[in-house]
PDB file of N, CA and C in Angstrom:
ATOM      1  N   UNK A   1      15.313 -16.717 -37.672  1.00  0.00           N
ATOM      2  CA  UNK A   1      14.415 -15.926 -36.865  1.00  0.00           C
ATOM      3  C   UNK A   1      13.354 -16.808 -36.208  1.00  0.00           C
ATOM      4  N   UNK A   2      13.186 -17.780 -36.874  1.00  0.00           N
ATOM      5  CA  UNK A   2      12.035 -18.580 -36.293  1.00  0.00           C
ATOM      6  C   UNK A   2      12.139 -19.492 -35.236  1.00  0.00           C
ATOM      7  N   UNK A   3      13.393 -19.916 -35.844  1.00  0.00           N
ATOM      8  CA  UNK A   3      14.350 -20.940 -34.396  1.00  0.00           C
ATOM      9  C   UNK A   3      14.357 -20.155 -33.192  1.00  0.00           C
ATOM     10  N   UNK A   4      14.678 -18.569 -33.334  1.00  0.00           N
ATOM     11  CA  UNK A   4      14.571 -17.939 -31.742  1.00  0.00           C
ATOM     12  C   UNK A   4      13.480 -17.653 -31.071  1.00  0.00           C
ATOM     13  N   UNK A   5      12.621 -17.640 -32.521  1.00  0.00           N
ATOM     14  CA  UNK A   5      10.793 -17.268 -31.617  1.00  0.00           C
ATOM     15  C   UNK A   5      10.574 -18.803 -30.771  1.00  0.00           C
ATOM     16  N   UNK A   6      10.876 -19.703 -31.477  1.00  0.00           N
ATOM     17  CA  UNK A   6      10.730 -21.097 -30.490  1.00  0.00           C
ATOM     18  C   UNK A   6      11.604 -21.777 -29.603  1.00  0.00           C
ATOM     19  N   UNK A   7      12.690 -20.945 -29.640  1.00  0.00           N
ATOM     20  CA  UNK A   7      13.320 -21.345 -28.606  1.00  0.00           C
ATOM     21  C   UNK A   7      12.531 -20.486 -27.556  1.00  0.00           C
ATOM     22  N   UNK A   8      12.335 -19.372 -27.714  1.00  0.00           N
ATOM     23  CA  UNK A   8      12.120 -18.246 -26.441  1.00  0.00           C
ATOM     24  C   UNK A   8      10.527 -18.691 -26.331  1.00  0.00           C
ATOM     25  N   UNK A   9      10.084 -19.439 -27.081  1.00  0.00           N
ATOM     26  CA  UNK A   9       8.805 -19.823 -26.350  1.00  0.00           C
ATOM     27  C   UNK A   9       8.578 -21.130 -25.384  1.00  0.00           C
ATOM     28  N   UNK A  10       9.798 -22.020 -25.871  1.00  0.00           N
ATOM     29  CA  UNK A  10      10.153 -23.146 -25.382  1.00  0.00           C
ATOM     30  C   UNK A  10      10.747 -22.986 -23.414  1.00  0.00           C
ATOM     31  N   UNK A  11      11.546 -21.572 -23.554  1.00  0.00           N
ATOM     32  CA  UNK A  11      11.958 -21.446 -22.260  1.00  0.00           C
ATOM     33  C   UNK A  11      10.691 -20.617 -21.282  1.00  0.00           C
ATOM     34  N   UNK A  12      10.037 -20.085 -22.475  1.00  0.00           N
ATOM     35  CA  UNK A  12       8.405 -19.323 -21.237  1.00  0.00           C
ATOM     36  C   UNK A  12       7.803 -20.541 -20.949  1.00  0.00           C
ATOM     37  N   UNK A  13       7.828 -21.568 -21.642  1.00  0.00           N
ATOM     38  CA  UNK A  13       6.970 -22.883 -21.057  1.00  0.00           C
ATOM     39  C   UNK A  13       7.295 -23.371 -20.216  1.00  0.00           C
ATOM     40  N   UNK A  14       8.736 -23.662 -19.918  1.00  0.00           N
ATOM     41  CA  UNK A  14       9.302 -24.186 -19.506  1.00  0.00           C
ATOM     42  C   UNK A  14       9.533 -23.167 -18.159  1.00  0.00           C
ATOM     43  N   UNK A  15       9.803 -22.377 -18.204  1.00  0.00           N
ATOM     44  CA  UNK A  15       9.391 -21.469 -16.926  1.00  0.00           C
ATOM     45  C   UNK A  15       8.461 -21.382 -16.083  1.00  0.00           C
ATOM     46  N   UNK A  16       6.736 -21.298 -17.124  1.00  0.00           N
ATOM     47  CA  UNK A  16       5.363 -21.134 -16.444  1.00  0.00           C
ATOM     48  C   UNK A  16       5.656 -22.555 -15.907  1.00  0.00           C
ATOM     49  N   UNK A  17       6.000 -23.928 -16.389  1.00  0.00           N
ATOM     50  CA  UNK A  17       6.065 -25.002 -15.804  1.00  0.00           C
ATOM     51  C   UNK A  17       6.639 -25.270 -14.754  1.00  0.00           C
ATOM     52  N   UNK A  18       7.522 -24.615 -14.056  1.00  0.00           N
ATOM     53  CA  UNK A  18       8.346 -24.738 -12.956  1.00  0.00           C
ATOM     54  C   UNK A  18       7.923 -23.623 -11.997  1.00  0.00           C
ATOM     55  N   UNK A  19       7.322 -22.603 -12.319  1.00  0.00           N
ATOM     56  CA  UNK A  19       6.989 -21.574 -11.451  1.00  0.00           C
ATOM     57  C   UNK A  19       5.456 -21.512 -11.090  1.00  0.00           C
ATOM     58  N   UNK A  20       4.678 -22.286 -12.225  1.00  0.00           N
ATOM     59  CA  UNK A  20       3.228 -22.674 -11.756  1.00  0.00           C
ATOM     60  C   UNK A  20       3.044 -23.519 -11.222  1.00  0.00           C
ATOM     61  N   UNK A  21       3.735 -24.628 -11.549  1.00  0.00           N
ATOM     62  CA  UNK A  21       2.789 -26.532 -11.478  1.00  0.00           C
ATOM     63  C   UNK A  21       4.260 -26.832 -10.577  1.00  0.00           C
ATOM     64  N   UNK A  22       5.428 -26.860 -10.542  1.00  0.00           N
ATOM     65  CA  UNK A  22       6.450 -27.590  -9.852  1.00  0.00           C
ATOM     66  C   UNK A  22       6.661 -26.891  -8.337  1.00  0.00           C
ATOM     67  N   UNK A  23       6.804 -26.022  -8.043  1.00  0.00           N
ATOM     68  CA  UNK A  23       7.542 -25.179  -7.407  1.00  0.00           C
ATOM     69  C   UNK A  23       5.773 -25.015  -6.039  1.00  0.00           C
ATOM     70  N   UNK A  24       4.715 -24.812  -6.715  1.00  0.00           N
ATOM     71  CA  UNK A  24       3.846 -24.519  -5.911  1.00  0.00           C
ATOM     72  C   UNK A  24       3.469 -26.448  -5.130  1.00  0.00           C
ATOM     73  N   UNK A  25       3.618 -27.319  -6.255  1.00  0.00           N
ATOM     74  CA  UNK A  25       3.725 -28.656  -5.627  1.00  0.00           C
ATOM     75  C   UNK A  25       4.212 -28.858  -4.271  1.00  0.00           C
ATOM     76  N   UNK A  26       5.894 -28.494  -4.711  1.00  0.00           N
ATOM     77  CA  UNK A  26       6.736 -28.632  -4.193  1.00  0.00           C
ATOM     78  C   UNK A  26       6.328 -28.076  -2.350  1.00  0.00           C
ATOM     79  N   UNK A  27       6.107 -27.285  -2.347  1.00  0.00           N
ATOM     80  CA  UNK A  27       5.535 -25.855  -1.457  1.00  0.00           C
ATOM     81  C   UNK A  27       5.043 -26.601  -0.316  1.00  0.00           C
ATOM     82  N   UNK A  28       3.544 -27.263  -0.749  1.00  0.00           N
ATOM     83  CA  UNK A  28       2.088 -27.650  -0.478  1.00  0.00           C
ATOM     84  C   UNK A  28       2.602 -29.208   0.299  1.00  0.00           C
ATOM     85  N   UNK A  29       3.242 -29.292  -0.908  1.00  0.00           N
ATOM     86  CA  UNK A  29       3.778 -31.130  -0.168  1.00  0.00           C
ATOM     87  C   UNK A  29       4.991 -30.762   1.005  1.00  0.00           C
ATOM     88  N   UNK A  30       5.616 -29.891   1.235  1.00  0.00           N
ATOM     89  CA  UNK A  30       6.812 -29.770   2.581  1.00  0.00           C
ATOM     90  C   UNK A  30       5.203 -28.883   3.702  1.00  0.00           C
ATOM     91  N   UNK A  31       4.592 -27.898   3.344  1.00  0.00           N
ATOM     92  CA  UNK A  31       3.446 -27.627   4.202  1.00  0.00           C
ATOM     93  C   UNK A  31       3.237 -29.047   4.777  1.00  0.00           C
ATOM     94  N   UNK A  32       2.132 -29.806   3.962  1.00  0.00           N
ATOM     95  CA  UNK A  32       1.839 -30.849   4.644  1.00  0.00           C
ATOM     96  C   UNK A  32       2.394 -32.104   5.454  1.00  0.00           C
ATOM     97  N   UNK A  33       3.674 -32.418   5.019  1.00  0.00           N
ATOM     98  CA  UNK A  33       4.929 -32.795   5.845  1.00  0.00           C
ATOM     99  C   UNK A  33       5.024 -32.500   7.315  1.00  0.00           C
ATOM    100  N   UNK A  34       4.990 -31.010   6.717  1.00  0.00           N
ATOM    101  CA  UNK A  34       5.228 -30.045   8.700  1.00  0.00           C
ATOM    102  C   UNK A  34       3.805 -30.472   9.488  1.00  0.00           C
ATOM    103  N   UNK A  35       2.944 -30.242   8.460  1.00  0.00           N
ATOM    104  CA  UNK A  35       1.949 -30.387   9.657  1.00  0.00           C
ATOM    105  C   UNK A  35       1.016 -31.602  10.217  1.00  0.00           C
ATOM    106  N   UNK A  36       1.471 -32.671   9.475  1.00  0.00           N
ATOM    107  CA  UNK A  36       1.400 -33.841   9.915  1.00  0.00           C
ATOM    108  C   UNK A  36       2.667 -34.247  11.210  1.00  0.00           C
ATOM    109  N   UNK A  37       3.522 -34.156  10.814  1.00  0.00           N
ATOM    110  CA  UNK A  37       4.540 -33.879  11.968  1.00  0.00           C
ATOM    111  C   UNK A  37       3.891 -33.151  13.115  1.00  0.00           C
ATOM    112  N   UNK A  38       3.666 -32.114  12.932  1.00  0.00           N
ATOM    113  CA  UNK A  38       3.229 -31.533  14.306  1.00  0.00           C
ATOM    114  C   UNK A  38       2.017 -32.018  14.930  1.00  0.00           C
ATOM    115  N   UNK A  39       1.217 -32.623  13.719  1.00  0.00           N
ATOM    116  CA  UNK A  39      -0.229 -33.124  14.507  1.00  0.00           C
ATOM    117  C   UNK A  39       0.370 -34.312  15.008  1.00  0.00           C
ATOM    118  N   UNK A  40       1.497 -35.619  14.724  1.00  0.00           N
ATOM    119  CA  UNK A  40       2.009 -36.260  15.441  1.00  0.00           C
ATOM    120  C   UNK A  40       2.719 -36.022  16.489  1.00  0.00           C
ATOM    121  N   UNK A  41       3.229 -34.824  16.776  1.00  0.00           N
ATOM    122  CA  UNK A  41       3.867 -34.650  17.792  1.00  0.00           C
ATOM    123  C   UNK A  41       3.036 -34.456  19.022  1.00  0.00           C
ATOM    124  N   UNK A  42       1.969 -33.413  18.810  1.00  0.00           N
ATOM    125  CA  UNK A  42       1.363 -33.361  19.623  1.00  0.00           C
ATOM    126  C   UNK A  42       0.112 -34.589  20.044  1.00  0.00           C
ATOM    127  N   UNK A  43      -0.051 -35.341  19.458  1.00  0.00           N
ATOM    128  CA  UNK A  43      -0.752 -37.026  19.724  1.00  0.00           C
ATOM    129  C   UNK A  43      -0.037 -37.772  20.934  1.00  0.00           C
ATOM    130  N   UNK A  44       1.561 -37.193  20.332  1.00  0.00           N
ATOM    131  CA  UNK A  44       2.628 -38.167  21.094  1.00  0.00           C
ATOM    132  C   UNK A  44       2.138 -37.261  22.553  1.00  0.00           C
ATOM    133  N   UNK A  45       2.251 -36.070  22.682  1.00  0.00           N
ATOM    134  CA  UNK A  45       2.931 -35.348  23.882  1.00  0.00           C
ATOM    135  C   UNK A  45       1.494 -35.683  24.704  1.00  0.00           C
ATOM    136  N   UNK A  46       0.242 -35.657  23.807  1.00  0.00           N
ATOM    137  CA  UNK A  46      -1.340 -36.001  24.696  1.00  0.00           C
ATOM    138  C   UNK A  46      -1.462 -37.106  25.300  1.00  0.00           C
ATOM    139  N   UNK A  47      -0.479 -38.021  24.527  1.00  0.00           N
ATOM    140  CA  UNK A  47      -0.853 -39.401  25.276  1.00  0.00           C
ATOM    141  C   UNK A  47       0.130 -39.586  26.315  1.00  0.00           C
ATOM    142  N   UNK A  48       1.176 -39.031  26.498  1.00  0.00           N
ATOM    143  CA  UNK A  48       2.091 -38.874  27.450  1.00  0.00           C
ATOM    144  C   UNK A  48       1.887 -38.041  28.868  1.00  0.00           C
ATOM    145  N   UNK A  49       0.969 -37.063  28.599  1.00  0.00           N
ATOM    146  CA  UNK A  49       0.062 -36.487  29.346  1.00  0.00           C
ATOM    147  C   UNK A  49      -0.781 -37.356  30.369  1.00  0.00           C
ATOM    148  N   UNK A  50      -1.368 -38.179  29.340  1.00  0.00           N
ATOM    149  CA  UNK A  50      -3.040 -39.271  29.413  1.00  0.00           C
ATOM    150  C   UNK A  50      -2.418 -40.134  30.768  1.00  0.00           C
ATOM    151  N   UNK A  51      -1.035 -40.775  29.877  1.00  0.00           N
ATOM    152  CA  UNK A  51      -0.252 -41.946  30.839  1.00  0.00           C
ATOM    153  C   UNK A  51      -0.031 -41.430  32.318  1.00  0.00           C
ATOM    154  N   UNK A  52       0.536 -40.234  32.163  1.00  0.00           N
ATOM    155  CA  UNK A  52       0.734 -39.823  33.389  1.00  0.00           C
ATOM    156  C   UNK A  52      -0.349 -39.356  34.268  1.00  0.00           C
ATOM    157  N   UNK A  53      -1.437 -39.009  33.723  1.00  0.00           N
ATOM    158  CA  UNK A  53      -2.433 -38.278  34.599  1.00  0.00           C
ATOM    159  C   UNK A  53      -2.803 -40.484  34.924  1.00  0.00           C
ATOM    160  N   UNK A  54      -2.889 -41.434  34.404  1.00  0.00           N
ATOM    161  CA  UNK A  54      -3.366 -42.299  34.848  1.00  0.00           C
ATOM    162  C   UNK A  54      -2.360 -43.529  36.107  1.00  0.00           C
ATOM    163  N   UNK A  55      -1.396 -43.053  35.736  1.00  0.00           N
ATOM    164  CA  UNK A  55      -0.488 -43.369  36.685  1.00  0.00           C
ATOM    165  C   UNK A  55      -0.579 -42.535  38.300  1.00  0.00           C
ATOM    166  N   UNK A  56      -0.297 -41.685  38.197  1.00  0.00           N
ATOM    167  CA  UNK A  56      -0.621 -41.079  39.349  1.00  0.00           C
ATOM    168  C   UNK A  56      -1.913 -41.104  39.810  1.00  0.00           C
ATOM    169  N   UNK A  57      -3.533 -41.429  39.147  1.00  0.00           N
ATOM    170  CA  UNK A  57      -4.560 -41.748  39.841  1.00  0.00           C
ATOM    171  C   UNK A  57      -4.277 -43.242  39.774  1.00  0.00           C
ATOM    172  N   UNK A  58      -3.892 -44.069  39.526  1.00  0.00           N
ATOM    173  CA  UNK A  58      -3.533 -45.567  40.262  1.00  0.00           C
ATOM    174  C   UNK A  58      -2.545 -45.792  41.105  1.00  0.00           C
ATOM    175  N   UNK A  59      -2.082 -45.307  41.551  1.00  0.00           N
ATOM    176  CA  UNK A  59      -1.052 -44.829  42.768  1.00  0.00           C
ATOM    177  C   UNK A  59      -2.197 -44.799  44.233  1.00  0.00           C
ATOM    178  N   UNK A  60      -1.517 -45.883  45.072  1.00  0.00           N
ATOM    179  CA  UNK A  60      -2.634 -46.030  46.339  1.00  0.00           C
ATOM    180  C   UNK A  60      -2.208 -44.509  47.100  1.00  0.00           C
ATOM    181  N   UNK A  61      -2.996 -44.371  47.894  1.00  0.00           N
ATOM    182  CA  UNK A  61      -3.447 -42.993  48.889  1.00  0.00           C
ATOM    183  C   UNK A  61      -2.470 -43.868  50.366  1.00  0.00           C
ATOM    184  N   UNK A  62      -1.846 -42.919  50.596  1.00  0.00           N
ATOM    185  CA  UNK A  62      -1.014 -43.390  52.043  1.00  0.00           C
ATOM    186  C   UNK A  62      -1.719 -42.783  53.011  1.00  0.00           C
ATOM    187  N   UNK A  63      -3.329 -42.069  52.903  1.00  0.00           N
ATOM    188  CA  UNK A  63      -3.845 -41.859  54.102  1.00  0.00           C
ATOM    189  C   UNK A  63      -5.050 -42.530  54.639  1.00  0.00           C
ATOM    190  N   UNK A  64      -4.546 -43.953  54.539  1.00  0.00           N
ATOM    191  CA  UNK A  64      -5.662 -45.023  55.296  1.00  0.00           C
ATOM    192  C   UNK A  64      -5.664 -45.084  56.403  1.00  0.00           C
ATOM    193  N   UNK A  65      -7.156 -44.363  56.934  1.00  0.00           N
ATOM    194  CA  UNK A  65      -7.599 -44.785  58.382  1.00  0.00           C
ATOM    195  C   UNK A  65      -7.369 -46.170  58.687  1.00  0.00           C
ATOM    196  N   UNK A  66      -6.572 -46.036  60.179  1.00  0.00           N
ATOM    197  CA  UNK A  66      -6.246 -47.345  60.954  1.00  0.00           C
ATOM    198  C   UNK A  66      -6.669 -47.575  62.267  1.00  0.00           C
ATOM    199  N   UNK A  67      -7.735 -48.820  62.203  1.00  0.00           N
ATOM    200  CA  UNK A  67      -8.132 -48.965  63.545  1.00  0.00           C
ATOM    201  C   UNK A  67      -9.140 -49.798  62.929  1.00  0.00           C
ATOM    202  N   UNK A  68     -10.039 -49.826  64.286  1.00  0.00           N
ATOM    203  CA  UNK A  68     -11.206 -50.996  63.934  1.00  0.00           C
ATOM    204  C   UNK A  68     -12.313 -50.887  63.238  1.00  0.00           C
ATOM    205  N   UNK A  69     -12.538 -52.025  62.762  1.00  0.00           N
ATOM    206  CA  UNK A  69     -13.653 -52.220  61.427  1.00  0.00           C
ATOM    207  C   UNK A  69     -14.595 -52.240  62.086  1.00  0.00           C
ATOM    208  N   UNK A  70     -16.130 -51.600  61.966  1.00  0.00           N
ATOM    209  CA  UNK A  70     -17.267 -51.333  62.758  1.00  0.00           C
ATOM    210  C   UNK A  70     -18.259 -52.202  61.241  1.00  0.00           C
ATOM    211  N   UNK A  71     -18.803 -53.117  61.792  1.00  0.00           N
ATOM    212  CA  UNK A  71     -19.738 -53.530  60.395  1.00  0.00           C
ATOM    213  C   UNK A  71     -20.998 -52.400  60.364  1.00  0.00           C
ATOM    214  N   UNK A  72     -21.329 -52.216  59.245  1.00  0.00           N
ATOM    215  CA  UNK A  72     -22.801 -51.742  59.591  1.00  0.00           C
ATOM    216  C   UNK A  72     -24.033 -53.042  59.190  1.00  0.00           C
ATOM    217  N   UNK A  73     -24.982 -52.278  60.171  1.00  0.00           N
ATOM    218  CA  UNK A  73     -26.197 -53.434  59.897  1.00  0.00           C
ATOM    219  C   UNK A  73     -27.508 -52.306  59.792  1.00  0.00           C
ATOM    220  N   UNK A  74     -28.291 -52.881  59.099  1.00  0.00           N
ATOM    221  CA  UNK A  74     -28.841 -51.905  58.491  1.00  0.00           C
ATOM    222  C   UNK A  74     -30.196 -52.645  59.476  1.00  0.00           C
ATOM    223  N   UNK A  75     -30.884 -51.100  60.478  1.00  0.00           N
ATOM    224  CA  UNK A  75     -32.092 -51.433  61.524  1.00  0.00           C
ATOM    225  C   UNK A  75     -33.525 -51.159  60.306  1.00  0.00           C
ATOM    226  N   UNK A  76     -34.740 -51.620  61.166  1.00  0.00           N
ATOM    227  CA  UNK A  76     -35.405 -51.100  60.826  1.00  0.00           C
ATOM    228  C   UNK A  76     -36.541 -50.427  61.597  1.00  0.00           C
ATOM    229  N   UNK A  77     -37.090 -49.205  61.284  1.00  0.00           N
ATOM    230  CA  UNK A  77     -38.079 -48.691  61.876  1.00  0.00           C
ATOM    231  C   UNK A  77     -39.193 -49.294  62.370  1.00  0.00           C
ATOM    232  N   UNK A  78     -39.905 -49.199  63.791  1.00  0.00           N
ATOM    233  CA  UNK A  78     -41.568 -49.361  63.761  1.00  0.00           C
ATOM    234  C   UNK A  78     -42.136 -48.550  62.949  1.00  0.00           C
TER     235      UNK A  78
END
């Protein structure tokens, strides 16, 4: 009789142990997985963004006035 009271206490331990402490581990650590992933993904996709918004403002303007250079000289008042 006593062997079954400790076996059957041996498997509630062994239960609370896998359904408290393993299983909620388990959980928390694939959560944080995902969402490091996604905070990398989206780093990747911002800076891909960044590149491109800086590429296209270093890209020359094809609408340069053409004709003659007028210097300025700077007068002065009486």
């Amino acid at each position: 009789m006593a062997r079954i009271f400790f076996i059957a206490i041996a498997f509630y331990l062994a239960y609370r142990l896998v359904f408290d402490l393993i299983l909620p581990v388990y959980k928390t650590g694939k959560h944080m997985k995902q969402q490091f992933s996604n905070m990398h993904d989206q780093m990747h996709q911002n800076n891909q963004q960044q590149q491109t918004a800086n590429t296209q403002a270093n890209r020359p303007t094809s609408k340069s006035k053409v004709g003659e250079y007028i210097d300025f000289e700077e007068t002065k008042e009486p």
